[in-house]
PDB file of N, CA and C in Angstrom:
ATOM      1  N   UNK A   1      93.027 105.291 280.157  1.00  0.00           N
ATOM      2  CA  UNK A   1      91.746 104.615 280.312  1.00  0.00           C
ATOM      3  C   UNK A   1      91.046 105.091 281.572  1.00  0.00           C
ATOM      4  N   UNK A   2      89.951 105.305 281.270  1.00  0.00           N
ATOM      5  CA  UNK A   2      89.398 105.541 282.699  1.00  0.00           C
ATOM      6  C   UNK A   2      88.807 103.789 283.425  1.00  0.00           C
ATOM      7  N   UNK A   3      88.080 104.150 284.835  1.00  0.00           N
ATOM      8  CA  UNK A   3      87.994 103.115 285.227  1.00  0.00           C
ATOM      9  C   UNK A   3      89.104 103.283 286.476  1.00  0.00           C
ATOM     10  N   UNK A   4      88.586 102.046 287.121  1.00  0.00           N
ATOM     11  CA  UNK A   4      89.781 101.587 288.114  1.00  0.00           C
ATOM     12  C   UNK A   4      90.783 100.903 287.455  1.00  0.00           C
ATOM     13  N   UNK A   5      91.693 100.719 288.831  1.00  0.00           N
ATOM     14  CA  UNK A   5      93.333 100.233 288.301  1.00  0.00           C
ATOM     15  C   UNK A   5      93.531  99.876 289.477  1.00  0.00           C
ATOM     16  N   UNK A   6      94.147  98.677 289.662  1.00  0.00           N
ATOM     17  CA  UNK A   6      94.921  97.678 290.675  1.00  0.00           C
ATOM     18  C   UNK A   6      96.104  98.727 291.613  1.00  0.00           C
ATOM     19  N   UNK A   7      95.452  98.709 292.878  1.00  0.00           N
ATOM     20  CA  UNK A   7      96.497  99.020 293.534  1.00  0.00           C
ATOM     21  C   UNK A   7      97.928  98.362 293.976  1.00  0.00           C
ATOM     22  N   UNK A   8      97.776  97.066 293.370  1.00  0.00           N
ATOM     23  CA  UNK A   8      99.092  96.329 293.738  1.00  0.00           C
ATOM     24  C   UNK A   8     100.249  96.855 292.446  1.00  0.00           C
ATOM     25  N   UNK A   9      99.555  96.518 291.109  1.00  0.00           N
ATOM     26  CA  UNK A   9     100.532  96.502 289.964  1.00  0.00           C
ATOM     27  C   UNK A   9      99.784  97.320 288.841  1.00  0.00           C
ATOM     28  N   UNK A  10      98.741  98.244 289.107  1.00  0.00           N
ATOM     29  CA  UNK A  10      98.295  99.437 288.071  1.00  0.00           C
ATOM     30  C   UNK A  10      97.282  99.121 286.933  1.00  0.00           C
ATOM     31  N   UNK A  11      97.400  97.904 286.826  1.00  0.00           N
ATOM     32  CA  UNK A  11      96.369  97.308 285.525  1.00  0.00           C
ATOM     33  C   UNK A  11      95.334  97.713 285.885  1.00  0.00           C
ATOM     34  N   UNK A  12      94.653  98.350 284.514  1.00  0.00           N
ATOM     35  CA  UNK A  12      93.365  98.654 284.446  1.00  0.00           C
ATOM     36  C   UNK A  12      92.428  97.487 285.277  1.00  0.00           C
ATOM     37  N   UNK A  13      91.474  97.899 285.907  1.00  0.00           N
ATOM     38  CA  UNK A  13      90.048  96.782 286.028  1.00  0.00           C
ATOM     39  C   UNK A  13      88.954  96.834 285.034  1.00  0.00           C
ATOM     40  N   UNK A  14      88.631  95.949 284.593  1.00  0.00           N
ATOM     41  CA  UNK A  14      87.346  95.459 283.717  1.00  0.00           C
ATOM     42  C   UNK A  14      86.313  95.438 284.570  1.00  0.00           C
ATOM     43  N   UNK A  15      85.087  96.451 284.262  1.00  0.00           N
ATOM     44  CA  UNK A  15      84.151  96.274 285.174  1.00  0.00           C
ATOM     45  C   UNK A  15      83.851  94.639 285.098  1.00  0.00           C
ATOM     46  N   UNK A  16      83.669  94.413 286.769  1.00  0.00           N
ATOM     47  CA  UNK A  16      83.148  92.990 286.714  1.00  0.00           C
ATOM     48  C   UNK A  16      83.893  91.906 286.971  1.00  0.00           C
ATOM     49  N   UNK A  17      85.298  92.433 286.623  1.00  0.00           N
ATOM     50  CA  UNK A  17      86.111  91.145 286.845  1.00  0.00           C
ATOM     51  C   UNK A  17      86.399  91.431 288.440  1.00  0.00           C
ATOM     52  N   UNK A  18      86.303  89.526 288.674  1.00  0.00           N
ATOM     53  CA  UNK A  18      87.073  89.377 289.931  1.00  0.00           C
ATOM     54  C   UNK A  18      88.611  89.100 290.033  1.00  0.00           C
ATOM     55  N   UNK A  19      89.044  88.668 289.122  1.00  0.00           N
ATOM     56  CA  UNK A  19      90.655  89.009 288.930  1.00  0.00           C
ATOM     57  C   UNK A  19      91.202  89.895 288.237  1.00  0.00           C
ATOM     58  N   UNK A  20      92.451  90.593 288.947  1.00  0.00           N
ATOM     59  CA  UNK A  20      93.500  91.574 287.867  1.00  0.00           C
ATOM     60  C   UNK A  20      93.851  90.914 287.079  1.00  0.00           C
ATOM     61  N   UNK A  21      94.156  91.177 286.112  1.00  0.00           N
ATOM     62  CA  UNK A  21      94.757  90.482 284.801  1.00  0.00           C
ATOM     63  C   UNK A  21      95.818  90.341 284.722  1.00  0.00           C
ATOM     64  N   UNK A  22      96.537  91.481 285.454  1.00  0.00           N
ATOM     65  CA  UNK A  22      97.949  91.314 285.637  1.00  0.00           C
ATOM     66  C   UNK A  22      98.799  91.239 287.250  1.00  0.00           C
ATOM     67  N   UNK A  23      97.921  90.996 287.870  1.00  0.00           N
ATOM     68  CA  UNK A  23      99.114  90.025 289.096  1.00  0.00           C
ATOM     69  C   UNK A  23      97.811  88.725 289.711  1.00  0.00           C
ATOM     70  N   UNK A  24      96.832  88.899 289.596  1.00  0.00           N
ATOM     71  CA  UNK A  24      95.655  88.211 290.009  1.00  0.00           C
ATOM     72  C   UNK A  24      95.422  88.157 291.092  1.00  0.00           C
ATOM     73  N   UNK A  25      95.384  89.083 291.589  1.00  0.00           N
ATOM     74  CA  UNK A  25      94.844  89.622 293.226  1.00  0.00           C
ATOM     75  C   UNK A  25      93.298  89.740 292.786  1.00  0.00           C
ATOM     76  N   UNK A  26      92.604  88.931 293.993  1.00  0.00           N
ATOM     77  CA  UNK A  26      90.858  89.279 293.633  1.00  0.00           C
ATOM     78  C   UNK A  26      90.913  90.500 294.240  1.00  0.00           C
ATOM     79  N   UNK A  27      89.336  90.577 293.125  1.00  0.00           N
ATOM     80  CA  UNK A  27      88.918  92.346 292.822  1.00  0.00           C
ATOM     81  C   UNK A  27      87.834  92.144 294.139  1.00  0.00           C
ATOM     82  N   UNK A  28      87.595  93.666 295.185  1.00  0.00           N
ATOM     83  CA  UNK A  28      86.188  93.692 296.156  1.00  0.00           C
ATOM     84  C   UNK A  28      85.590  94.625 295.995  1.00  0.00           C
ATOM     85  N   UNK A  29      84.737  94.519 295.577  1.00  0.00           N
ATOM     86  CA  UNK A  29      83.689  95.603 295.367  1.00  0.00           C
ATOM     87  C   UNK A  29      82.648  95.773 296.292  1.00  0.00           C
ATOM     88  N   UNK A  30      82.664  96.753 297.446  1.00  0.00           N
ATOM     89  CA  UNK A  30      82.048  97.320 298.210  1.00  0.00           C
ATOM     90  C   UNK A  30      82.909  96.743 299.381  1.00  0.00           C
ATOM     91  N   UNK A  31      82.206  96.749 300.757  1.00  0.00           N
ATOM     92  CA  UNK A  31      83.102  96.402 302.170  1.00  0.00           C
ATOM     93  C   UNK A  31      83.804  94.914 301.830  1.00  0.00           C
ATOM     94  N   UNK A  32      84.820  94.822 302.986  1.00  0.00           N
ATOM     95  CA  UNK A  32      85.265  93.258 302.700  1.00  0.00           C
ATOM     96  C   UNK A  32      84.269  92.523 303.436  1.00  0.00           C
ATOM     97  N   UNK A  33      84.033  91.216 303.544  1.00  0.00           N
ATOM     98  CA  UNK A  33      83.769  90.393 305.135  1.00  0.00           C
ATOM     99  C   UNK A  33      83.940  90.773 306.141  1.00  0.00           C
ATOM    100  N   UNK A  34      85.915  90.945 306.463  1.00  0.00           N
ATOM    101  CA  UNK A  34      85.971  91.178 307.421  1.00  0.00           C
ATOM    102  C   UNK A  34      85.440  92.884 308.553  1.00  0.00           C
ATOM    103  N   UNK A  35      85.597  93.871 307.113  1.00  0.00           N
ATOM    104  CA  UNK A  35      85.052  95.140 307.575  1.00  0.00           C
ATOM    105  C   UNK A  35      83.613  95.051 308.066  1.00  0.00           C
ATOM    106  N   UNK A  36      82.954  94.382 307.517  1.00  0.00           N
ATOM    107  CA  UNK A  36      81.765  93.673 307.676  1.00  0.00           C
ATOM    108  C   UNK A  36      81.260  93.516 309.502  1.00  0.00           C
ATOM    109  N   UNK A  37      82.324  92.642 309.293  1.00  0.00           N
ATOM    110  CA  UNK A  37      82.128  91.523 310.498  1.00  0.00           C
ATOM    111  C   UNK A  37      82.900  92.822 311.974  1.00  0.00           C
ATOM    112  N   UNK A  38      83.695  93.576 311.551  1.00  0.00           N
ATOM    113  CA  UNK A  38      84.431  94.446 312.538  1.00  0.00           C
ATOM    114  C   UNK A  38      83.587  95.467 313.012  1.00  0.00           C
ATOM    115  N   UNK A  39      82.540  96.183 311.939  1.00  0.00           N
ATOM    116  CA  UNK A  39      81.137  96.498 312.141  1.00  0.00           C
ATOM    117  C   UNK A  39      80.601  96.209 312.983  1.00  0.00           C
ATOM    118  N   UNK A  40      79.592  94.876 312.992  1.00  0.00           N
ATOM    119  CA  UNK A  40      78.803  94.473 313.641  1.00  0.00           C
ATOM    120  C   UNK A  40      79.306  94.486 315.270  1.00  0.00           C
ATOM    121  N   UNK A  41      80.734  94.055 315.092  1.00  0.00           N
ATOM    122  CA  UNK A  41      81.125  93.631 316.681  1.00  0.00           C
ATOM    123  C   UNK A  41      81.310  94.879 317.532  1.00  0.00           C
ATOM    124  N   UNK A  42      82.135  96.127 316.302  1.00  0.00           N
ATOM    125  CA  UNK A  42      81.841  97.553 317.169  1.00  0.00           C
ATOM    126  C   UNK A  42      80.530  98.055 317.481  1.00  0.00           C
ATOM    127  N   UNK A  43      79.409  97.862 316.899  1.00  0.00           N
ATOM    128  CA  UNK A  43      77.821  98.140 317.216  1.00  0.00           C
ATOM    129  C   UNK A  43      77.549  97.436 317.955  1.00  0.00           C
ATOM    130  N   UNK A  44      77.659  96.238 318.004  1.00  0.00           N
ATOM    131  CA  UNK A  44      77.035  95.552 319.252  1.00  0.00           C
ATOM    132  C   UNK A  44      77.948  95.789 320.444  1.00  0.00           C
ATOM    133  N   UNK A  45      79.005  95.791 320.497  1.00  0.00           N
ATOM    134  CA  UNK A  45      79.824  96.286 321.792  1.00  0.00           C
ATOM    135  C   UNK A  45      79.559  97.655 322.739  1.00  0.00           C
ATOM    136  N   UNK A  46      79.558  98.454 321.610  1.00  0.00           N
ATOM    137  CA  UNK A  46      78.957  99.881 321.871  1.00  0.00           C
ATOM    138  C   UNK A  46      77.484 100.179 322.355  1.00  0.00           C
ATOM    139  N   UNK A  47      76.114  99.707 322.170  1.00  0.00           N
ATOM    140  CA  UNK A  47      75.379  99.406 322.225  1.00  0.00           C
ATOM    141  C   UNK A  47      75.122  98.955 323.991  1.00  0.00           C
ATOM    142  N   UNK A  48      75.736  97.808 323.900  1.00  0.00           N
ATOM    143  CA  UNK A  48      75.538  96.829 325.120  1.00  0.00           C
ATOM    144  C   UNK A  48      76.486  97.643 325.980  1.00  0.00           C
ATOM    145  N   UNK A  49      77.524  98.291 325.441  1.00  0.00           N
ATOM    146  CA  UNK A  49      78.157  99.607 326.977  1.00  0.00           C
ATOM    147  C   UNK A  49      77.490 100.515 327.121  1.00  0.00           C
ATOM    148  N   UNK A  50      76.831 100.881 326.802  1.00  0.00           N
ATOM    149  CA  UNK A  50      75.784 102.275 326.948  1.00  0.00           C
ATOM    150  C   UNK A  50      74.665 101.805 327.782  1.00  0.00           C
ATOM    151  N   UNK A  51      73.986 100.777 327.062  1.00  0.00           N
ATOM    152  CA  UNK A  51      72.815 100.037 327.614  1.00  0.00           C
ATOM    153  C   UNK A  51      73.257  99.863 329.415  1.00  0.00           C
ATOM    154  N   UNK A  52      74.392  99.352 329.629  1.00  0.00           N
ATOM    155  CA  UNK A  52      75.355  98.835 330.842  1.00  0.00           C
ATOM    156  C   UNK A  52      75.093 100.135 331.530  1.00  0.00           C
ATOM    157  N   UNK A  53      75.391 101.327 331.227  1.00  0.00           N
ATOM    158  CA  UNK A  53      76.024 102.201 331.777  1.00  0.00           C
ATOM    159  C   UNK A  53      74.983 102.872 332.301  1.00  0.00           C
ATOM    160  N   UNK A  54      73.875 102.879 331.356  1.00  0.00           N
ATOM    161  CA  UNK A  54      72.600 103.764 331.804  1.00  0.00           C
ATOM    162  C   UNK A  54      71.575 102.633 332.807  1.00  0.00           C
ATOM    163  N   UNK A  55      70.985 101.470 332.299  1.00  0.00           N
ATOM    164  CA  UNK A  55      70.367 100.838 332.785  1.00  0.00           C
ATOM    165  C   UNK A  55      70.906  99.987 334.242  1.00  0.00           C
ATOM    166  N   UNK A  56      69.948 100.077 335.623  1.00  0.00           N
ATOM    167  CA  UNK A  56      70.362  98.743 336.085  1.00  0.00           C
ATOM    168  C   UNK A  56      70.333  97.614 335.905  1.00  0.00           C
ATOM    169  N   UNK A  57      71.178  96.960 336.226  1.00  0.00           N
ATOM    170  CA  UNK A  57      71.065  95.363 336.090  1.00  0.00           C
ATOM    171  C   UNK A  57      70.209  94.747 337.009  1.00  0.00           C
ATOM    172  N   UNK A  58      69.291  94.194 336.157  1.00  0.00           N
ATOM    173  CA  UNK A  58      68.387  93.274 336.158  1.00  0.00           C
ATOM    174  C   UNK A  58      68.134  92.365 335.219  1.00  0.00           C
ATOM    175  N   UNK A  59      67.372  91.043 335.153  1.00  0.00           N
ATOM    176  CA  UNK A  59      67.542  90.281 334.390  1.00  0.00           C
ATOM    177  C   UNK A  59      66.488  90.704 333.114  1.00  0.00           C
ATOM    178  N   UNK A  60      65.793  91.538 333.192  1.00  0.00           N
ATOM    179  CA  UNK A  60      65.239  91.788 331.910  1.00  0.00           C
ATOM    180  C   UNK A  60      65.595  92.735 331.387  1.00  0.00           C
ATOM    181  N   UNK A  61      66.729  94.094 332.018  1.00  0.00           N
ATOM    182  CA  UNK A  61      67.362  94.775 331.078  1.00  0.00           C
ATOM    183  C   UNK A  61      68.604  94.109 330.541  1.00  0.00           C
ATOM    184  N   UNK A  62      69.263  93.087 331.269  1.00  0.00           N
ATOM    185  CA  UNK A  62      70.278  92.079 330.350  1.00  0.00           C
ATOM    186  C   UNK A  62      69.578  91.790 328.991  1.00  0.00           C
ATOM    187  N   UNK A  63      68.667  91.089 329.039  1.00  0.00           N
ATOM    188  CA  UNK A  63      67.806  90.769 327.791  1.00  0.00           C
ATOM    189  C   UNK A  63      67.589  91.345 327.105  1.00  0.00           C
ATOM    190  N   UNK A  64      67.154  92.481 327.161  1.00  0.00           N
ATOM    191  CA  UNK A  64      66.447  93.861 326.364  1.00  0.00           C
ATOM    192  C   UNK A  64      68.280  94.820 325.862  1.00  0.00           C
ATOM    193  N   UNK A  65      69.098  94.262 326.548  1.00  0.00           N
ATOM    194  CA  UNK A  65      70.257  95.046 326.204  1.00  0.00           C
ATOM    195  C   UNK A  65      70.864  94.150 325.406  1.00  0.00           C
ATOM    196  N   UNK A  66      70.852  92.421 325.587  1.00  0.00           N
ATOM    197  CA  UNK A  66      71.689  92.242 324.446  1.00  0.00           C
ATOM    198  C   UNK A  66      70.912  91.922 323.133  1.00  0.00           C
ATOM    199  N   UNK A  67      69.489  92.178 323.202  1.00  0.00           N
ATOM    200  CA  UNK A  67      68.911  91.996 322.373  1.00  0.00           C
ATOM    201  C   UNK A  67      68.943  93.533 321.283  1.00  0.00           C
ATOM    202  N   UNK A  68      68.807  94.376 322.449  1.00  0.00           N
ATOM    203  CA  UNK A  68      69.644  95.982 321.470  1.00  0.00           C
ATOM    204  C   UNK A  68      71.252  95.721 320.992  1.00  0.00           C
ATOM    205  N   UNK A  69      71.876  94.861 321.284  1.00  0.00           N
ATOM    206  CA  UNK A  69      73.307  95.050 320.893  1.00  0.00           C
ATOM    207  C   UNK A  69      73.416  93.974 319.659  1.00  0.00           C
ATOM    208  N   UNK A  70      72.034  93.204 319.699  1.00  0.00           N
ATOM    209  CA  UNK A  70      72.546  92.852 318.283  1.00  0.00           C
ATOM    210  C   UNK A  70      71.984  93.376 316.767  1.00  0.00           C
ATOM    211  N   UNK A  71      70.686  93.885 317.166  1.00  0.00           N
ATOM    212  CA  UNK A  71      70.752  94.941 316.774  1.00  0.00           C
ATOM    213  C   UNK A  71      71.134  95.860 316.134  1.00  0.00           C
ATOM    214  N   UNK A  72      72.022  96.687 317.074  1.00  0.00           N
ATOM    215  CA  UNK A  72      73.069  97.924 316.875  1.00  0.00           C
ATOM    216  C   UNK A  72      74.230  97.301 316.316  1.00  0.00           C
ATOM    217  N   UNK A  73      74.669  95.476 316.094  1.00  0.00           N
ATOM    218  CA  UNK A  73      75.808  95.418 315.727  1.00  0.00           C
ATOM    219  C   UNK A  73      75.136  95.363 314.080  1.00  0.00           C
ATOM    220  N   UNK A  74      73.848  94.374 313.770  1.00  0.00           N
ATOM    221  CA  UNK A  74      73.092  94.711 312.261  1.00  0.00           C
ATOM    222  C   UNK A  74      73.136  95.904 311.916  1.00  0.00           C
ATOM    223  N   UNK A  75      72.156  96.744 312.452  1.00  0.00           N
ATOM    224  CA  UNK A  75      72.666  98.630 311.922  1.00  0.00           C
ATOM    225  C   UNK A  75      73.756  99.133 311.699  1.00  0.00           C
ATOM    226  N   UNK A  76      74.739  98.923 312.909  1.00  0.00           N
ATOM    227  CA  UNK A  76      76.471  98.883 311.737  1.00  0.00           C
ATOM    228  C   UNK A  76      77.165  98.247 310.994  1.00  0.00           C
ATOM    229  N   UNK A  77      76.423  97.251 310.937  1.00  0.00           N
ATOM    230  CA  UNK A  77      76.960  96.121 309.532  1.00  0.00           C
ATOM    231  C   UNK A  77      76.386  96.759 308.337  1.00  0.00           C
ATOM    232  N   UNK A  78      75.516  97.153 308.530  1.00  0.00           N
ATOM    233  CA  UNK A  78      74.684  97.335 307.139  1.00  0.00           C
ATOM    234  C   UNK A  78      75.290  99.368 306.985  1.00  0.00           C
ATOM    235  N   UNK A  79      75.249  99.941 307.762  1.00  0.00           N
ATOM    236  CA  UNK A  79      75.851 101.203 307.608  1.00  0.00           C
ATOM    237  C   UNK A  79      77.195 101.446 306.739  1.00  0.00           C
ATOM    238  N   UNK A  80      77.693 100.661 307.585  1.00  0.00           N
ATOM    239  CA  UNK A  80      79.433 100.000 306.906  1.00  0.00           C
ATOM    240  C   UNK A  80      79.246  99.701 305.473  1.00  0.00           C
ATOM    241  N   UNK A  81      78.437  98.628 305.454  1.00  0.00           N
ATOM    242  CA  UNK A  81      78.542  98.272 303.700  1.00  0.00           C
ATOM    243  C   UNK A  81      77.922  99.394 303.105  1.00  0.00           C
ATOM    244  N   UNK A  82      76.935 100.176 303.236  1.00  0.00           N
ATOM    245  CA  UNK A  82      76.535 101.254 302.102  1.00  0.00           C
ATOM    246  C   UNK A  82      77.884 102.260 302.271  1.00  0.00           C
ATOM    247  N   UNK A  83      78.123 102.462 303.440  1.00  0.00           N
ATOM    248  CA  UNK A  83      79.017 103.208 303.133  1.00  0.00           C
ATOM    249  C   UNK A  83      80.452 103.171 302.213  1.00  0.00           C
ATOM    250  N   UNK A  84      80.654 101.875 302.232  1.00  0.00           N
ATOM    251  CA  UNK A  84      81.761 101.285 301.291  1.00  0.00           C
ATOM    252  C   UNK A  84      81.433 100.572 300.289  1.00  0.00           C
ATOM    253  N   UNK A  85      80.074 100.789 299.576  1.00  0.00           N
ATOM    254  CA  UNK A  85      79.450 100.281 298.239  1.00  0.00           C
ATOM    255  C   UNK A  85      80.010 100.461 297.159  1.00  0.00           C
ATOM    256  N   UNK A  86      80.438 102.247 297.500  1.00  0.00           N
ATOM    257  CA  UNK A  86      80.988 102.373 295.752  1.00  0.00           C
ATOM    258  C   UNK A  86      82.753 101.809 295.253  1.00  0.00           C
ATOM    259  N   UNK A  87      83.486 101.465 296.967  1.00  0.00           N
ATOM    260  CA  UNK A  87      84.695 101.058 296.088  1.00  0.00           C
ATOM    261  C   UNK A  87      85.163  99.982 295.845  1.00  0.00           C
ATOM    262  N   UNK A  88      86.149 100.124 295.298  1.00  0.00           N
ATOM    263  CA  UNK A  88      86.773  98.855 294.420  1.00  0.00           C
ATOM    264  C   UNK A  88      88.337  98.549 294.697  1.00  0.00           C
ATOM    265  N   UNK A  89      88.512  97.160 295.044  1.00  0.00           N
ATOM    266  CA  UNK A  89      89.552  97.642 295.514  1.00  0.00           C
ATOM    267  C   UNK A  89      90.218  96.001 295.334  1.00  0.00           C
ATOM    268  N   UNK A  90      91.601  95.751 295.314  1.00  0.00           N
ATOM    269  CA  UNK A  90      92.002  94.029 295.129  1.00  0.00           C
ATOM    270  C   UNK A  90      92.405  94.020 296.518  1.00  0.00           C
ATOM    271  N   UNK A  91      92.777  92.391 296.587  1.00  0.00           N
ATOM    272  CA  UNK A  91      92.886  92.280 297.687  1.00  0.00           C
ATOM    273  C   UNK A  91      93.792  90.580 297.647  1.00  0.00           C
ATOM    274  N   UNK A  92      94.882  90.256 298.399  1.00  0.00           N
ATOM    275  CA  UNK A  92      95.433  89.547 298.522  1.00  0.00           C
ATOM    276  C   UNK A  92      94.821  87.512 299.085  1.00  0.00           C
ATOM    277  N   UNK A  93      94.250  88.705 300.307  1.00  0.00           N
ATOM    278  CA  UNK A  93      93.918  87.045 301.413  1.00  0.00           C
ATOM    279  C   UNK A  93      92.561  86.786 300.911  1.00  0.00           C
ATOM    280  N   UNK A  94      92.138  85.771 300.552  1.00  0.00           N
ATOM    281  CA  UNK A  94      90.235  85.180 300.174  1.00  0.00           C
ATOM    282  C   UNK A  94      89.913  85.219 301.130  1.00  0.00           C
ATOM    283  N   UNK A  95      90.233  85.636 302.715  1.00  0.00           N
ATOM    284  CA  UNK A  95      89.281  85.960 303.915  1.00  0.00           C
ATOM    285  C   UNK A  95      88.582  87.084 304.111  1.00  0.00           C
ATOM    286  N   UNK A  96      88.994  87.960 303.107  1.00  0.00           N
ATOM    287  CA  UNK A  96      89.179  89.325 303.196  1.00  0.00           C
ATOM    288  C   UNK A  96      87.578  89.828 302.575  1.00  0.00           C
ATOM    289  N   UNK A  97      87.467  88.567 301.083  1.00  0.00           N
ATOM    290  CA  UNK A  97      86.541  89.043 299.873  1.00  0.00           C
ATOM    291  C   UNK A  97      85.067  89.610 300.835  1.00  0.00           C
ATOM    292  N   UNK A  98      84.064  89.621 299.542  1.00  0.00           N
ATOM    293  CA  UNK A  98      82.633  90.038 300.460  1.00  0.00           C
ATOM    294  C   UNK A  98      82.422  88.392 300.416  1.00  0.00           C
ATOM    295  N   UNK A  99      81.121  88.893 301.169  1.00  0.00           N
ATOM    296  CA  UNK A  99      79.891  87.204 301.019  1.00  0.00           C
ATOM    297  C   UNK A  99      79.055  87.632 300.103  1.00  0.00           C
TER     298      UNK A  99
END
């Protein structure tokens, strides 16, 4: 069959389904949450060290820097998920799924 197949126990996937059929690990299609969320915090971290590094501190490049770091953590949230749109993949923990 073509199609995906469960990396835990091999069963084909049914486009669409959120459970394997045969061990019932939910199905994720595209980034998880948490890749998601690990995104944003590396962009905004990264962002706001650069900003740090180049700019002096003053109270309106604080502002203007963490207002770029959140920002830069949205632009890698959203980078992240296109970039992991097309796969498919199960997954054990429900912390894991998308939103």
């Amino acid at each position: 069959m073509s199609g995906h197949h469960c990396h835990r126990c091999g069963s084909s996937l049914h486009p669409g389904a959120m459970k394997c059929s045969g061990c019932m690990a939910g199905v994720v299609y595209g980034a998880t949450a948490n890749e998601l969320r690990r995104a944003a915090k590396i962009g905004a971290g990264a962002v706001l060290a650069v900003w740090c590094y180049v700019v002096a501190y003053s109270l309106p490049a604080v502002v203007v820097g963490c207002t770029a770091a959140l920002v830069g953590g949205v632009l890698l949230r959203k980078i992240s998920g296109r970039a992991r749109a097309h796969m498919v993949r199960t997954v054990t923990d429900q912390r894991a799924r998308t939103v």
